[in-house]
Protein backbone atom coordinates (compact mmCIF):
# COMPACT_ATOMS: atom_id res chain seq x y z
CA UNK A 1 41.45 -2.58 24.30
CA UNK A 2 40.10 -4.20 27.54
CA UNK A 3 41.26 -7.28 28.53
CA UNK A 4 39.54 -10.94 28.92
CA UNK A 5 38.30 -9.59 32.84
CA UNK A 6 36.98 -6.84 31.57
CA UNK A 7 35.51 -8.66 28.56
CA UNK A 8 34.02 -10.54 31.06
CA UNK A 9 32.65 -8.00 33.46
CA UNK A 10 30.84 -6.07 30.26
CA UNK A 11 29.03 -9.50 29.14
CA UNK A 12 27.89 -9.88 32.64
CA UNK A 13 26.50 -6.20 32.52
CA UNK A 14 24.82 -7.90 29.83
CA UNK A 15 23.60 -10.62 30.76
CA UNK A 16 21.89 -8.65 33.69
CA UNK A 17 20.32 -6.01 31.63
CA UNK A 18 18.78 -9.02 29.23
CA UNK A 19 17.65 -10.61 32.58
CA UNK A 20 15.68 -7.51 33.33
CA UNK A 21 14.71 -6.08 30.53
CA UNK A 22 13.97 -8.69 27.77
CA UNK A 23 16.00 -9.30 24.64
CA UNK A 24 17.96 -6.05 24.03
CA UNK A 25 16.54 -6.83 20.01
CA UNK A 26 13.15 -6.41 19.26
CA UNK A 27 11.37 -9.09 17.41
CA UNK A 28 11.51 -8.65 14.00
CA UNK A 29 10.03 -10.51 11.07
CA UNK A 30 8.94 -9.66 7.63
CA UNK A 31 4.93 -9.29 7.24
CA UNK A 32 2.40 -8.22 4.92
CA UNK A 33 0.39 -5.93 7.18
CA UNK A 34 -3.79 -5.11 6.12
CA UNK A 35 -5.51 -2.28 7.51
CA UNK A 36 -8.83 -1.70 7.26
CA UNK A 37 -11.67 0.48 8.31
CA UNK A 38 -15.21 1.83 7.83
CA UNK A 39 -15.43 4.76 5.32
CA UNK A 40 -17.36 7.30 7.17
CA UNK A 41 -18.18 5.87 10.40
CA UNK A 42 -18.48 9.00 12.57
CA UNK A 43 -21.31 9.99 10.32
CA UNK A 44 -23.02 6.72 10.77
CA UNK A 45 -22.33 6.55 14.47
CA UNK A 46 -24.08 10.56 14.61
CA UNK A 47 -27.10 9.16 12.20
CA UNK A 48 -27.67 5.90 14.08
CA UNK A 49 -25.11 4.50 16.34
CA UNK A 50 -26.50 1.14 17.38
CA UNK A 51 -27.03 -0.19 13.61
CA UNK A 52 -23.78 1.22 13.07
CA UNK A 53 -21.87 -0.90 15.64
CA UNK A 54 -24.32 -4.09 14.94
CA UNK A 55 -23.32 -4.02 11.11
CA UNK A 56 -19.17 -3.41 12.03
CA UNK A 57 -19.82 -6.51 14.26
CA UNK A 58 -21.93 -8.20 11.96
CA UNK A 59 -19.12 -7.58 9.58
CA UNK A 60 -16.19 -8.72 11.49
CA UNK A 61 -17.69 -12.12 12.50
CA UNK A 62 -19.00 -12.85 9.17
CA UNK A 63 -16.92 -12.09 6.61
CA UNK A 64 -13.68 -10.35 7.65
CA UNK A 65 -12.42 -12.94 10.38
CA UNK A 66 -13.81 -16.36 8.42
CA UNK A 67 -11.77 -14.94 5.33
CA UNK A 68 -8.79 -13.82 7.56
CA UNK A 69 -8.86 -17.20 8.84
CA UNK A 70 -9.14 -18.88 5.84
CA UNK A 71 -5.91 -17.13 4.55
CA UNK A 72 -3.56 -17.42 7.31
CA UNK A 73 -4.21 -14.15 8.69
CA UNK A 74 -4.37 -13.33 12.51
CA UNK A 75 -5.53 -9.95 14.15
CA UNK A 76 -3.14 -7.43 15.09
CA UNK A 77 -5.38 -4.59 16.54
CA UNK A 78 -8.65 -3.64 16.31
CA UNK A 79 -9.39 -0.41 17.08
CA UNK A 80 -13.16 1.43 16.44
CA UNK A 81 -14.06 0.80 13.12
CA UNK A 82 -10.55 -0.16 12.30
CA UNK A 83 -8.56 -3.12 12.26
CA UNK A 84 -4.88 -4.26 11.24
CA UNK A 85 -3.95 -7.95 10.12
CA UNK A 86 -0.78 -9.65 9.63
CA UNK A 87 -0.45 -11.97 6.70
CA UNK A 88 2.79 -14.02 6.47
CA UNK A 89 1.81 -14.22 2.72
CA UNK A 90 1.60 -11.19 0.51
CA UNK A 91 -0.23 -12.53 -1.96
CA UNK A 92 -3.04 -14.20 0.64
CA UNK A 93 -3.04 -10.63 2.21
CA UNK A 94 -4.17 -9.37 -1.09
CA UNK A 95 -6.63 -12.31 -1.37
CA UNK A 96 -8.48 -11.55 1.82
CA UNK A 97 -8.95 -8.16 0.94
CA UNK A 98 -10.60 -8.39 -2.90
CA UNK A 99 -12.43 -11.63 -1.22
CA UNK A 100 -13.56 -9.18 1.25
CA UNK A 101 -14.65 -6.36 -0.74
CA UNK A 102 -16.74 -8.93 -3.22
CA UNK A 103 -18.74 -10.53 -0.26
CA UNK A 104 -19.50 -7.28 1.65
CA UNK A 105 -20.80 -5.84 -2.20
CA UNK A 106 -22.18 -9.30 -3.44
CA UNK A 107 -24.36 -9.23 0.39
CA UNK A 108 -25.34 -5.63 0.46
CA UNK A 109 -25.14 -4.03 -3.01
CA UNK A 110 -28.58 -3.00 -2.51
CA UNK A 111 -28.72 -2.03 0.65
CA UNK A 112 -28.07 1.70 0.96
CA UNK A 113 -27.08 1.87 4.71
CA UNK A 114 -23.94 -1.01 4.14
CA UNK A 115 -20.91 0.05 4.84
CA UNK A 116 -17.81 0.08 2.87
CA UNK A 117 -14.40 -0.79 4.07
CA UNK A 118 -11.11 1.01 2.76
CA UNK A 119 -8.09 -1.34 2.63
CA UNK A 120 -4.43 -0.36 2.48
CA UNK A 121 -1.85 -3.30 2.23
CA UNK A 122 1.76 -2.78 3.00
CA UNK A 123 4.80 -5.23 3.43
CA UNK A 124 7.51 -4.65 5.48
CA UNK A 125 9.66 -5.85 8.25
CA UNK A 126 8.15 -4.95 11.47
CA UNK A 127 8.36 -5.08 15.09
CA UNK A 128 6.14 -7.41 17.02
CA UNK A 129 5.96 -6.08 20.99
CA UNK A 130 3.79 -8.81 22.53
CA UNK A 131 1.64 -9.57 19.55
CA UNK A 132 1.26 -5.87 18.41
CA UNK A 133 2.53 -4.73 14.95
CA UNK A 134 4.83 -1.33 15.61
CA UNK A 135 6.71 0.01 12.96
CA UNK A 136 6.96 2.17 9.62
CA UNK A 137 5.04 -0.66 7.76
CA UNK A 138 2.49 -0.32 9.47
CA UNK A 139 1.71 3.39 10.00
CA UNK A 140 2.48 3.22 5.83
CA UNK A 141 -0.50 0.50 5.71
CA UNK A 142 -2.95 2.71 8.00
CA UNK A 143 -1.78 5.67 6.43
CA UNK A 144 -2.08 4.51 2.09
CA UNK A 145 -5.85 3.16 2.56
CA UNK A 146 -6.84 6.95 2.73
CA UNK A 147 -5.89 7.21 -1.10
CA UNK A 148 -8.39 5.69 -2.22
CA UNK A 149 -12.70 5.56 -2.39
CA UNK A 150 -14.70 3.94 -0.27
CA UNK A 151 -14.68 0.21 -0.73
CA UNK A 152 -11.31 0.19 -2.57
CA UNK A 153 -7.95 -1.42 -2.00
CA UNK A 154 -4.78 0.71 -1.76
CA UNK A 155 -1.17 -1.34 -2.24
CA UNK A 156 2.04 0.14 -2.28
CA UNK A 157 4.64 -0.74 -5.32
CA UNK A 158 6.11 -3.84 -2.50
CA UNK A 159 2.90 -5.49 -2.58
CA UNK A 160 2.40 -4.86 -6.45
CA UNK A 161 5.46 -6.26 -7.24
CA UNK A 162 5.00 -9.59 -5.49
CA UNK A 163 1.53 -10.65 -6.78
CA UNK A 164 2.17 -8.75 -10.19
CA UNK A 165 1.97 -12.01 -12.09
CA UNK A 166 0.47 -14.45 -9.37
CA UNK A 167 -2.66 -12.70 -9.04
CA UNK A 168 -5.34 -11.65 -11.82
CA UNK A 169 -5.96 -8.31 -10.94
CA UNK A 170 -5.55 -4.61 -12.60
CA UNK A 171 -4.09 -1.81 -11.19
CA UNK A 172 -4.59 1.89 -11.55
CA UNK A 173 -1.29 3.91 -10.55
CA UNK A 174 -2.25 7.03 -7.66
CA UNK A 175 1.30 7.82 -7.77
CA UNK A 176 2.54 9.39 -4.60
CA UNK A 177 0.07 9.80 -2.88
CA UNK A 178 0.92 12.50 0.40
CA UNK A 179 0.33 10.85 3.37
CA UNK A 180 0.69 12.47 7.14
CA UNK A 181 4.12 11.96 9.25
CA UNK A 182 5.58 9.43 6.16
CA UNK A 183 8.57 10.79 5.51
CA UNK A 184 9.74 9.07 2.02
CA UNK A 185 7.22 9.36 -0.50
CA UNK A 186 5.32 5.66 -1.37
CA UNK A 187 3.99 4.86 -4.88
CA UNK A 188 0.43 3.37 -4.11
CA UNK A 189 -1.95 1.22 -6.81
CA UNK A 190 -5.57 0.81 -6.17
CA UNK A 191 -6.94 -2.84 -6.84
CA UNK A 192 -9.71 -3.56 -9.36
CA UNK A 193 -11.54 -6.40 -7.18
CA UNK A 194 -14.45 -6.31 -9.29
CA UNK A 195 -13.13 -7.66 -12.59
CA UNK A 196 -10.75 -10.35 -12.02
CA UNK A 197 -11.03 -11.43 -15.55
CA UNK A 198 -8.77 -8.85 -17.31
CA UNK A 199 -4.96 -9.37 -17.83
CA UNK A 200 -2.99 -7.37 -15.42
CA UNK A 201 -2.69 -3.93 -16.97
CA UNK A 202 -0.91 -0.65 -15.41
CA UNK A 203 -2.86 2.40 -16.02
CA UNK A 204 -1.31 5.72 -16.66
CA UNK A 205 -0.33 8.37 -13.47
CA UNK A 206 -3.56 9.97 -13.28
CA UNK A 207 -2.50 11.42 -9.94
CA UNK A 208 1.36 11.60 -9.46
CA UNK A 209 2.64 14.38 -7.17
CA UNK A 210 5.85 13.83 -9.00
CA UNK A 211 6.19 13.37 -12.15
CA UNK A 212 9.07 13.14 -14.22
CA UNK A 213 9.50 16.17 -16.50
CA UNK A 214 11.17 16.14 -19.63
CA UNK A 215 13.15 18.33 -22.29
CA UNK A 216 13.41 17.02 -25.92
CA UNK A 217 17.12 18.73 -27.73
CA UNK A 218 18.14 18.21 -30.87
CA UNK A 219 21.44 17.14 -31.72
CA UNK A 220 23.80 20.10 -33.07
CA UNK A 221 24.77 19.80 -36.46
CA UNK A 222 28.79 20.47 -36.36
CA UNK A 223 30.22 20.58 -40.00
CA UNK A 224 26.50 19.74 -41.73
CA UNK A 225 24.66 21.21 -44.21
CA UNK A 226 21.00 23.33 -43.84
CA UNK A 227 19.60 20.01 -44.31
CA UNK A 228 21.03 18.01 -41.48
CA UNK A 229 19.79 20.83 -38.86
CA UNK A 230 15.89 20.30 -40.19
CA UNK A 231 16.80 16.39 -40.25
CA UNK A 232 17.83 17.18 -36.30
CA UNK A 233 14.73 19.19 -35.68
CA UNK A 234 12.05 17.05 -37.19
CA UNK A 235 13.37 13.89 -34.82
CA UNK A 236 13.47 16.21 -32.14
CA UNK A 237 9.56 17.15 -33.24
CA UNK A 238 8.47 13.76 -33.78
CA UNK A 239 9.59 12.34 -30.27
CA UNK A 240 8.24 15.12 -28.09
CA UNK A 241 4.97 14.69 -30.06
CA UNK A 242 5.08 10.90 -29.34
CA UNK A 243 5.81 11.70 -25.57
CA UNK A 244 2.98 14.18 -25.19
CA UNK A 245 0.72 11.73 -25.59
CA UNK A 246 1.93 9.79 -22.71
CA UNK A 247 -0.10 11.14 -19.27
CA UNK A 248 3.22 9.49 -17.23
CA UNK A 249 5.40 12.73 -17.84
CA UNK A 250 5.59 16.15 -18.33
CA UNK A 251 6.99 17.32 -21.91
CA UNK A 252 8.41 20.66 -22.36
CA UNK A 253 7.16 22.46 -25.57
C-alpha cells in the first residue's frame, strides 16, 4: 500500500511520461478496413511499365477515390499497386468495393490489357498512429484478398454478418483460407458483384481446410428384439446417406 505522497509522486511520473511521450493508449476505434491491389502487376510493370502506372493512376483518380469519396471512405496507405481504406461503415465498405469492381469491368471489359483489382474487406478495432491503420485487422484485410481471383472480393465472416441482410449480394464460402503470419484461422466469403439480383444464398465449403467430420452410431438395442437392432441400423443408414450429400462435412462410412 503506498500512501497519498506516494500516490502522488507515481501520478506525477505520469503525468511526465504522457507529457513526453503522447497518450500512454493508442487510439483505438472500430473500422471496416478495404485493401486493394492490382492482380499481377509485376508482370505488367516487366511487359510495359509506363501503361502500367498510367492505368493504376488512371484508376485511382477515376473510379476508386470518386467512389471512396462518395461512401465515406478516406485513404489509409497507398503503397505500389496497393492501397488500404477505412470505412466507418461496413456495409458502405462493401459498397465501394462491388461499385468498384462493376465500373472498372463495365469501362474495360473489352480491353485485354485492364487491370483487375483484388479486394479483401475486414472489420476490426484498430490502431490509428497518425492517420495510419496498424493492427491485426488490417494485416487480416491485406492478407484475405489473396483468396480469391482476380477482380473478386474477399470478406471475412465479420463483414458477412453485418450486411447479410442489408445488402443484395451472394456469397460463396472459401472456408479457411491459410493466410501468412495470421495466427487464428478466418472464415472468408467471396462476393458475387456481378449479379446483384439474386437473394442472398450461402454456397456449400468448396474449399474448407477444416471441415467438420462426422460419425453416424446407432443406438444399442438393450432388452429389444432382432427387429429393433435393424430398426436402429436403417436410421443410422438413412441419416449418413442424407449427410453425404452435404459437401459442408465429412461422413464416415
Amino acid at each position: 500500500y503506498s500512501g497519498p505522497s506516494q500516490r502522488g509522486k507515481d501520478m506525477t511520473d505520469v503525468d511526465a511520461l504522457d507529457g513526453l511521450d503522447g497518450p500512454l493508449t493508442p487510439n483505438r476505434r472500430l473500422a471496416a478496413v478495404a485493401f486493394a491491389d492490382v492482380a499481377g502487376y509485376s508482370k505488367l510493370i516487366a511487359a510495359n511499365d509506363v501503361d502500367a502506372v498510367r492505368r493504376w493512376r488512371s484508376l485511382r483518380n477515376e473510379v476508386i477515390e470518386p467512389l471512396m469519396l462518395r461512401h465515406g471512405g478516406r485513404i489509409a496507405e497507398i503503397a505500389g499497386d496497393a492501397v488500404l481504406i477505412e470505412f466507418s461503415s461496413v456495409v458502405n465498405a462493401v459498397r465501394w468495393a462491388a461499385q468498384t469492381q462493376r465500373v472498372q469491368h463495365a469501362l474495360h471489359s473489352a480491353d485485354p490489357g485492364a487491370l483487375k483489382l483484388r479486394v479483401g474487406i475486414n472489420v476490426d478495432d484498430v490502431i490509428d498512429d497518425q492517420g495510419i491503420l496498424q493492427g491485426d485487422g488490417v494485416n487480416i484485410a491485406a492478407r484475405i484478398h489473396q483468396a480469391g481471383q482476380p477482380g473478386q472480393i474477399i470478406i471475412t465472416a465479420r463483414v458477412r454478418d453485418f450486411i447479410l441482410n442489408r445488402l443484395p449480394l451472394r456469397y460463396r464460402d472459401l472456408g479457411t483460407p491459410p493466410m501468412k503470419n495470421i495466427a487464428s484461422p478466418v472464415r472468408a466469403f467471396e462476393i458475387d458483384w456481378l449479379d446483384s439480383t439474386k437473394s442472398l444464398v450461402a454456397q456449400p465449403y468448396l474449399q474448407w481446410s477444416s471441415r467438420p467430420t462426422l460419425a453416424v452410431l446407432p443406438f444399442r438395442t438393450i432388452n429389444g428384439s432382432q427387429e429393433d437392432t435393424y430398426f436402429g441400423e436403417g436410421i443410422t443408414d438413412e441419416v449418413i446417406t442424407g449427410l453425404s450429400r452435404s459437401r459442408t462435412m465429412y461422413v464416415i462410412a
